[in-house]
C-alpha atoms as a PDB file:
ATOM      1  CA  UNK A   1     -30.086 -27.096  34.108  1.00  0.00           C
ATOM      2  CA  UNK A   2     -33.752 -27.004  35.127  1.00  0.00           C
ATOM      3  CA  UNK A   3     -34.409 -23.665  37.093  1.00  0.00           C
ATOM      4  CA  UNK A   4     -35.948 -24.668  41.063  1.00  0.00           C
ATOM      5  CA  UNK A   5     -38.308 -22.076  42.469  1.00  0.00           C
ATOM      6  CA  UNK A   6     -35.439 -20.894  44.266  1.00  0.00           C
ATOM      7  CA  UNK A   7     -33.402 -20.070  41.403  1.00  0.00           C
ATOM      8  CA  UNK A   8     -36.462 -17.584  40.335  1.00  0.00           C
ATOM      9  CA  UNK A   9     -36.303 -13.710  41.190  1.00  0.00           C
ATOM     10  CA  UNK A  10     -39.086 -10.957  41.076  1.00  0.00           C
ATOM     11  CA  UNK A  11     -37.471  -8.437  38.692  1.00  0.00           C
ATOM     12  CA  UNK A  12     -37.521  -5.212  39.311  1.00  0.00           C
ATOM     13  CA  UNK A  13     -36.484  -2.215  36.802  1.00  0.00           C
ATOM     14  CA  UNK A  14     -37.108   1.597  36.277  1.00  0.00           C
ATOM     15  CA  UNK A  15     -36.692   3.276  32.478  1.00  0.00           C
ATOM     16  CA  UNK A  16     -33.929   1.929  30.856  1.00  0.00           C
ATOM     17  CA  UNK A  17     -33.677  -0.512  33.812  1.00  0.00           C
ATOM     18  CA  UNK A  18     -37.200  -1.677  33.297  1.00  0.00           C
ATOM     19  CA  UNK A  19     -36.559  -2.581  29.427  1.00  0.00           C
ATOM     20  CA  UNK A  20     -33.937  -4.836  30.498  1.00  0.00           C
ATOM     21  CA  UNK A  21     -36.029  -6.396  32.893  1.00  0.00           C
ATOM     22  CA  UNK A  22     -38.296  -7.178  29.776  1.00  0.00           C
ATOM     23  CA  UNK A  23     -35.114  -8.642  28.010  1.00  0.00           C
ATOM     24  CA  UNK A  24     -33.861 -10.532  31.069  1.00  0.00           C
ATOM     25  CA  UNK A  25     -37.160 -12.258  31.307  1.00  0.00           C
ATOM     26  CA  UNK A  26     -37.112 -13.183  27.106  1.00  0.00           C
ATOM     27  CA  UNK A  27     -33.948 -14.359  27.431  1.00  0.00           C
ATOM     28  CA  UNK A  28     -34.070 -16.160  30.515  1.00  0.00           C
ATOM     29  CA  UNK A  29     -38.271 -16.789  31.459  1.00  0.00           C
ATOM     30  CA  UNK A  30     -37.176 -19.980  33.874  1.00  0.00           C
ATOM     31  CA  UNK A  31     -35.524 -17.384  35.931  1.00  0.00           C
ATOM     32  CA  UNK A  32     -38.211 -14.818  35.996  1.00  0.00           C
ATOM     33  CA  UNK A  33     -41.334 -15.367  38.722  1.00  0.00           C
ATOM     34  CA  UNK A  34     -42.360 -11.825  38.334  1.00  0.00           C
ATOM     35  CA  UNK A  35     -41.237  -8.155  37.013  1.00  0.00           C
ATOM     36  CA  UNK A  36     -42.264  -4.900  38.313  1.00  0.00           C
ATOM     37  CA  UNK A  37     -41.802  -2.589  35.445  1.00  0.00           C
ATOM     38  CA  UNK A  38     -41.487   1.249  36.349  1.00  0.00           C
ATOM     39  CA  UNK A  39     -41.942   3.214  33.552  1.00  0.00           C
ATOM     40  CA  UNK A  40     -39.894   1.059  30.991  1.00  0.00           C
ATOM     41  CA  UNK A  41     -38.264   1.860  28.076  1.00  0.00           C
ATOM     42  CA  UNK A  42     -39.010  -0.481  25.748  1.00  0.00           C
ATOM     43  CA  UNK A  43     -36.894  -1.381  22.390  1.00  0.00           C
ATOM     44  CA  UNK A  44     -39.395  -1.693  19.119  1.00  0.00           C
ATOM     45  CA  UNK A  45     -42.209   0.592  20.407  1.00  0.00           C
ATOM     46  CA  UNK A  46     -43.506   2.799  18.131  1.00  0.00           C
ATOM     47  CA  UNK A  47     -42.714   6.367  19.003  1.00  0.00           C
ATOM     48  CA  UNK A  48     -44.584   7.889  15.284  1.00  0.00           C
ATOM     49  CA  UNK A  49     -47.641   8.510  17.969  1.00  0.00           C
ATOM     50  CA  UNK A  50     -45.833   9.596  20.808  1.00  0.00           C
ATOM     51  CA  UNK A  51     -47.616  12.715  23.171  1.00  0.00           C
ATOM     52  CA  UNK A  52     -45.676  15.111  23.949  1.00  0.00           C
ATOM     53  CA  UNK A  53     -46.558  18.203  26.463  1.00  0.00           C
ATOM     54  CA  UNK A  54     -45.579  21.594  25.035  1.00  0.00           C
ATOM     55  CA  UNK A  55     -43.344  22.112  28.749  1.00  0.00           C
ATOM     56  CA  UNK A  56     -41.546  18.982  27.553  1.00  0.00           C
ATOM     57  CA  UNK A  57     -40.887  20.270  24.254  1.00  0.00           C
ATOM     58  CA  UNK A  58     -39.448  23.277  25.616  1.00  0.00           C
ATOM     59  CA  UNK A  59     -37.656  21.159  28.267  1.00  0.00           C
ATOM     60  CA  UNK A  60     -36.448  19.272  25.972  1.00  0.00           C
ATOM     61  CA  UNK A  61     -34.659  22.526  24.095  1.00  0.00           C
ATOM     62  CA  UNK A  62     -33.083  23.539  26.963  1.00  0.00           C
ATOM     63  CA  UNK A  63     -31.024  20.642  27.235  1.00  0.00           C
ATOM     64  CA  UNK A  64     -30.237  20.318  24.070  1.00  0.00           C
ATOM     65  CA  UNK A  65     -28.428  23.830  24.366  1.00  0.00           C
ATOM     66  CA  UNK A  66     -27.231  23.027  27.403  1.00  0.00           C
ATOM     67  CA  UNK A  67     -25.565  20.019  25.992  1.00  0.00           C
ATOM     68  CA  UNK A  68     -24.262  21.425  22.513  1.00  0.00           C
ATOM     69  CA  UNK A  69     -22.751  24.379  25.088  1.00  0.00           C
ATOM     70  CA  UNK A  70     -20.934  22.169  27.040  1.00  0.00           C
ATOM     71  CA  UNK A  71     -22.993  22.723  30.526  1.00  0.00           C
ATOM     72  CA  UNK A  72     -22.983  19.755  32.396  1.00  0.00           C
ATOM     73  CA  UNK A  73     -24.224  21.779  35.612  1.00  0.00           C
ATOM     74  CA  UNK A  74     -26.781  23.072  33.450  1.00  0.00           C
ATOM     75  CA  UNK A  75     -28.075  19.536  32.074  1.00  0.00           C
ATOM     76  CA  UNK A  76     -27.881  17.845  35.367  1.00  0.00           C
ATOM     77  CA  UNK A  77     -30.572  20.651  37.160  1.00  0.00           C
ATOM     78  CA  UNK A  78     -32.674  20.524  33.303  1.00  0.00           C
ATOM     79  CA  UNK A  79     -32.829  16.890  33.826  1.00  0.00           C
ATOM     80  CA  UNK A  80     -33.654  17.023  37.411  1.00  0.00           C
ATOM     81  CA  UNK A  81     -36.812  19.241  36.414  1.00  0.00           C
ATOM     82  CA  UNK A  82     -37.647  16.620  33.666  1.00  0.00           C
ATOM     83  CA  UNK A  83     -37.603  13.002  35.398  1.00  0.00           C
ATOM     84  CA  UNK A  84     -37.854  14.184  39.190  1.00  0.00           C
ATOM     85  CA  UNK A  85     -39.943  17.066  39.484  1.00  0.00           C
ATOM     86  CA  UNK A  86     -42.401  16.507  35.925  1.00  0.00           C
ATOM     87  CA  UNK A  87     -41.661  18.632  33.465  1.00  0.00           C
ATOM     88  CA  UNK A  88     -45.053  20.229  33.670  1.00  0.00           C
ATOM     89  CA  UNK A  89     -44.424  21.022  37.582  1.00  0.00           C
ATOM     90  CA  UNK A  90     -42.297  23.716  38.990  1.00  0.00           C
ATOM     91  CA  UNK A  91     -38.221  22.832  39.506  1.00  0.00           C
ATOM     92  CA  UNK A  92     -37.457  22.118  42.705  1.00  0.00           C
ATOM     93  CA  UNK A  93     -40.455  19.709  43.418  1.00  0.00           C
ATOM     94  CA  UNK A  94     -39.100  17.294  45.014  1.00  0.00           C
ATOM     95  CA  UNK A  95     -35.973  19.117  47.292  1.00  0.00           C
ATOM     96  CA  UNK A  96     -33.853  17.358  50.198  1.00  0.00           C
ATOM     97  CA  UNK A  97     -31.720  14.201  50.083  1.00  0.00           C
ATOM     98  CA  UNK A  98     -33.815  12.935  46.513  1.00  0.00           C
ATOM     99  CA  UNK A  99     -32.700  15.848  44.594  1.00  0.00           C
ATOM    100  CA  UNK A 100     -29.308  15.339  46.241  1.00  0.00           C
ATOM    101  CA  UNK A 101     -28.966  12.033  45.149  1.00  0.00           C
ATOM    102  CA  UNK A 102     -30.356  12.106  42.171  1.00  0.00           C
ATOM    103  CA  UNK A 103     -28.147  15.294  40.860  1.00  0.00           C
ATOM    104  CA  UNK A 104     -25.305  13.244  42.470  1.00  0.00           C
ATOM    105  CA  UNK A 105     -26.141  10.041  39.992  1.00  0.00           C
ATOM    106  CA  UNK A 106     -27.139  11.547  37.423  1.00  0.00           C
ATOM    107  CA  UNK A 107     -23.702  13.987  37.623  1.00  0.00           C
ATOM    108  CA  UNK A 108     -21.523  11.051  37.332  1.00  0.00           C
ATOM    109  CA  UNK A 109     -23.482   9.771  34.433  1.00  0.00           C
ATOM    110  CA  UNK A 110     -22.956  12.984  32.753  1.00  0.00           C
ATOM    111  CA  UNK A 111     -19.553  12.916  33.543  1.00  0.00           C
ATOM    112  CA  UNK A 112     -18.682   9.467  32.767  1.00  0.00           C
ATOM    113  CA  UNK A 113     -16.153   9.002  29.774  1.00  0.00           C
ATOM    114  CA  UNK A 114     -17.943   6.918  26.994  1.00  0.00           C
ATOM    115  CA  UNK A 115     -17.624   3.633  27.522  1.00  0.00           C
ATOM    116  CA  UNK A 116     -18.278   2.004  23.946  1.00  0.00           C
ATOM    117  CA  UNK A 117     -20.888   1.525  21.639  1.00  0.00           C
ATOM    118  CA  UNK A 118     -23.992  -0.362  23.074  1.00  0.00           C
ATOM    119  CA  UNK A 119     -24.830  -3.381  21.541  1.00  0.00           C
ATOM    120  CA  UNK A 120     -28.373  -3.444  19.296  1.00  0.00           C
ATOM    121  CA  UNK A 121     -31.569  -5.220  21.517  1.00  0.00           C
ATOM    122  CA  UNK A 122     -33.604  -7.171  19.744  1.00  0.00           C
ATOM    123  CA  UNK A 123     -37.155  -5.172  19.773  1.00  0.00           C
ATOM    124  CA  UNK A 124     -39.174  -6.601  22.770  1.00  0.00           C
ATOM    125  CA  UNK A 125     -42.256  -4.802  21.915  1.00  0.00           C
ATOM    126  CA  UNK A 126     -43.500  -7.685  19.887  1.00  0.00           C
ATOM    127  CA  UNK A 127     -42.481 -10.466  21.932  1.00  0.00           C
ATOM    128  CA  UNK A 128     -44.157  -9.216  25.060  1.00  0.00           C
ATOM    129  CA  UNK A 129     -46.908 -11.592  24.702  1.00  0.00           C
ATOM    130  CA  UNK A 130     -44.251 -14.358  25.375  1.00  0.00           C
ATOM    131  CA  UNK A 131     -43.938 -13.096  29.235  1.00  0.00           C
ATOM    132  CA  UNK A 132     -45.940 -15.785  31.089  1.00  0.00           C
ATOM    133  CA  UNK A 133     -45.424 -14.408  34.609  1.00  0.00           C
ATOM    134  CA  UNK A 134     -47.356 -11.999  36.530  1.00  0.00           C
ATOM    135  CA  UNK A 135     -46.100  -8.370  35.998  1.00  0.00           C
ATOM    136  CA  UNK A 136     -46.725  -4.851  37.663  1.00  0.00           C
ATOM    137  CA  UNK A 137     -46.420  -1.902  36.006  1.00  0.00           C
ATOM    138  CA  UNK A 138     -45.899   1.322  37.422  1.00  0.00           C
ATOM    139  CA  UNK A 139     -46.788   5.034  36.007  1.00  0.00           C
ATOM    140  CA  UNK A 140     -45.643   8.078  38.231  1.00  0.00           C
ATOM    141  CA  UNK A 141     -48.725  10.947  37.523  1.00  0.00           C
ATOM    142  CA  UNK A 142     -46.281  13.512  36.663  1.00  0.00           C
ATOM    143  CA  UNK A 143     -44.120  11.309  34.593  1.00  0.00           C
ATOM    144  CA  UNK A 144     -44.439  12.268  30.430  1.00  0.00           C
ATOM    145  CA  UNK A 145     -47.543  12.027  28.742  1.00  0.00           C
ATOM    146  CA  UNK A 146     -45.614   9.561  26.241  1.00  0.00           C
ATOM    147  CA  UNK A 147     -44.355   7.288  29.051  1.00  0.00           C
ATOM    148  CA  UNK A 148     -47.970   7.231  30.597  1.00  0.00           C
ATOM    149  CA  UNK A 149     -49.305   6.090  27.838  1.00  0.00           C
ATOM    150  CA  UNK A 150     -46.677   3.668  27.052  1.00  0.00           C
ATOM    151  CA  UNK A 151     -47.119   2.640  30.579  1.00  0.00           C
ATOM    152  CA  UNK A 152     -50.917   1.512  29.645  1.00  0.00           C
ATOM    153  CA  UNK A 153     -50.155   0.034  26.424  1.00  0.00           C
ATOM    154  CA  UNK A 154     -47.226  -2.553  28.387  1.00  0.00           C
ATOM    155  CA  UNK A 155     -49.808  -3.439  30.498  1.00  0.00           C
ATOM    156  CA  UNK A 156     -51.898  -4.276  28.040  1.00  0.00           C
ATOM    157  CA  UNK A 157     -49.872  -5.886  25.986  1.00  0.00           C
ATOM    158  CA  UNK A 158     -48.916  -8.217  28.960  1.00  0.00           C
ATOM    159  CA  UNK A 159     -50.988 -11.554  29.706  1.00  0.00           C
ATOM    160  CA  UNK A 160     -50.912 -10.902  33.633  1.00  0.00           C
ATOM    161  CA  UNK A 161     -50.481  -7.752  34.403  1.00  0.00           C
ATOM    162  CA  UNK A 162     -51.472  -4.915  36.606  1.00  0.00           C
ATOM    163  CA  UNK A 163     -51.323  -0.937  36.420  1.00  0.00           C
ATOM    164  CA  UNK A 164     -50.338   0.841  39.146  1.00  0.00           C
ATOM    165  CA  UNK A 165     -50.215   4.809  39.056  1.00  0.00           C
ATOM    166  CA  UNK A 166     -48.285   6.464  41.709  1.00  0.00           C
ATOM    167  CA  UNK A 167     -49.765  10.553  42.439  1.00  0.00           C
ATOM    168  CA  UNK A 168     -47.855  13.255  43.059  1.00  0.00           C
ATOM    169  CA  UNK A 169     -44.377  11.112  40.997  1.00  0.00           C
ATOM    170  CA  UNK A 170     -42.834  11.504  37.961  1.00  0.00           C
ATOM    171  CA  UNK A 171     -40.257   9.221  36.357  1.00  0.00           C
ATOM    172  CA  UNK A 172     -38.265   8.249  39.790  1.00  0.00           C
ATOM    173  CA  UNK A 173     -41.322   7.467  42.221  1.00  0.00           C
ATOM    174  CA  UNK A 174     -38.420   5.243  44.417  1.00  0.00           C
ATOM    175  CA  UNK A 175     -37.125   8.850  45.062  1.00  0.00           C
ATOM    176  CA  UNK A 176     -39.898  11.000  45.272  1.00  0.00           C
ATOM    177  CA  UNK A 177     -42.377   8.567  46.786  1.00  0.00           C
ATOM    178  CA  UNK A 178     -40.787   5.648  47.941  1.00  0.00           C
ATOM    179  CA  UNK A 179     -43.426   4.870  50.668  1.00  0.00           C
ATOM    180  CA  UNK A 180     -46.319   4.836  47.596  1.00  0.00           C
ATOM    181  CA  UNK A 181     -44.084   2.292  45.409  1.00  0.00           C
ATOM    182  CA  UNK A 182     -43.156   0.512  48.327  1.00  0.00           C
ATOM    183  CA  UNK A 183     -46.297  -0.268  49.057  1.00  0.00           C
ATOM    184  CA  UNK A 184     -47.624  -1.201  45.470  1.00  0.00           C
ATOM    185  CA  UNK A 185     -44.560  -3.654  44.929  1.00  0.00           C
ATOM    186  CA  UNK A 186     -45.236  -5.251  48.785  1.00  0.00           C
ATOM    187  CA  UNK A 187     -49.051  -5.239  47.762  1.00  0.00           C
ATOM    188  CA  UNK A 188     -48.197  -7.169  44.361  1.00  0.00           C
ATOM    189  CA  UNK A 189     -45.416  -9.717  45.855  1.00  0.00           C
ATOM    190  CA  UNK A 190     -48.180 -10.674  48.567  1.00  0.00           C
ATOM    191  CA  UNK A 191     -50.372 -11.565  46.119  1.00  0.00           C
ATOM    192  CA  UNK A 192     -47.990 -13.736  44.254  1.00  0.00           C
ATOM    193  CA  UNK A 193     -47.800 -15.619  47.460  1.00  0.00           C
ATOM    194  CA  UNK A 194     -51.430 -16.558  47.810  1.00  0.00           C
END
């Protein structure tokens, strides 16, 4: 079956959900116009050079212990520092109905029994000059100094791309600045129109 324009979506994924974007679209380009990628995770990048802060490091500690000691409570809020606030800003950054929600998620993915073993993804890192549609990256300024720079690499790696970095967010900018994203994915789907 050919794919019509209609049968064509702008993608849209953050982390994890942004490296399936990229696999979605490898898989399946007819039915692809355009991704926004929001700090993707992608499989077969090469971590051997990745930056790390020394907070993140320490973070990073913490919730290993936390883990190994059974503290779910105590992971959840360590996590919350690490992908909401920044790890190299003070917990509690972001407060209100984000932090609610995102402890809430995050909770039940903590919580969750296991649910099998994940099947292996082909590394997308190399293919990514096969994505022939426009994409739009997005880097929060608070995110990791890894992911930042992974961030810049995507988008240069990509044929048609754009970088977009979103101040005052770290990992989750649809929760800590929707209004910013919102307007960089509304700015980017206009132009796709033109």
């Amino acid at each position: 079956m050919n794919a019509t324009h209609t049968d064509t979506a702008v993608v849209i994924g953050n982390s994890g959900g942004g490296g399936l974007a990229i696999d979605l679209t490898l898989s399946f380009p007819e039915r692809v116009s355009a991704l926004v990628l929001i700090a993707p995770s992608l499989s077969g990048y090469d971590y051997s050079d990745w930056p790390t802060a020394v907070a993140e490091d320490e973070q990073d500690s913490l919730m290993v212990a936390a883990g190994e000691a059974g503290d779910l409570e105590l992971v959840n809020r360590l996590e919350a520092r690490y992908w909401l606030d920044g790890v190299e800003q003070h917990e509690g950054r972001v407060s209100g109905e984000p932090r609610d929600l995102f402890t809430d998620m995050n909770g039940r993915a903590l919580r969750a029994s296991p649910i099998g073993e994940s099947s292996e993804r082909p590394p997308a890192w190399p293919m990514l000059s096969r994505i022939e549609v426009p994409v739009l990256v997005v880097a929060g300024e608070f995110d990791l100094p890894g992911i930042r720079q992974q961030c810049r690499e995507t988008a240069m790696a990509l044929s048609m791309s754009e970088l977009v970095d979103i101040t005052e967010s770290a990992h989750c900018p649809s929760l800590d600045q929707p209004d910013l994203l919102s307007e960089a994915v509304l700015n980017f789907v206009g132009q796709l129109r033109r």
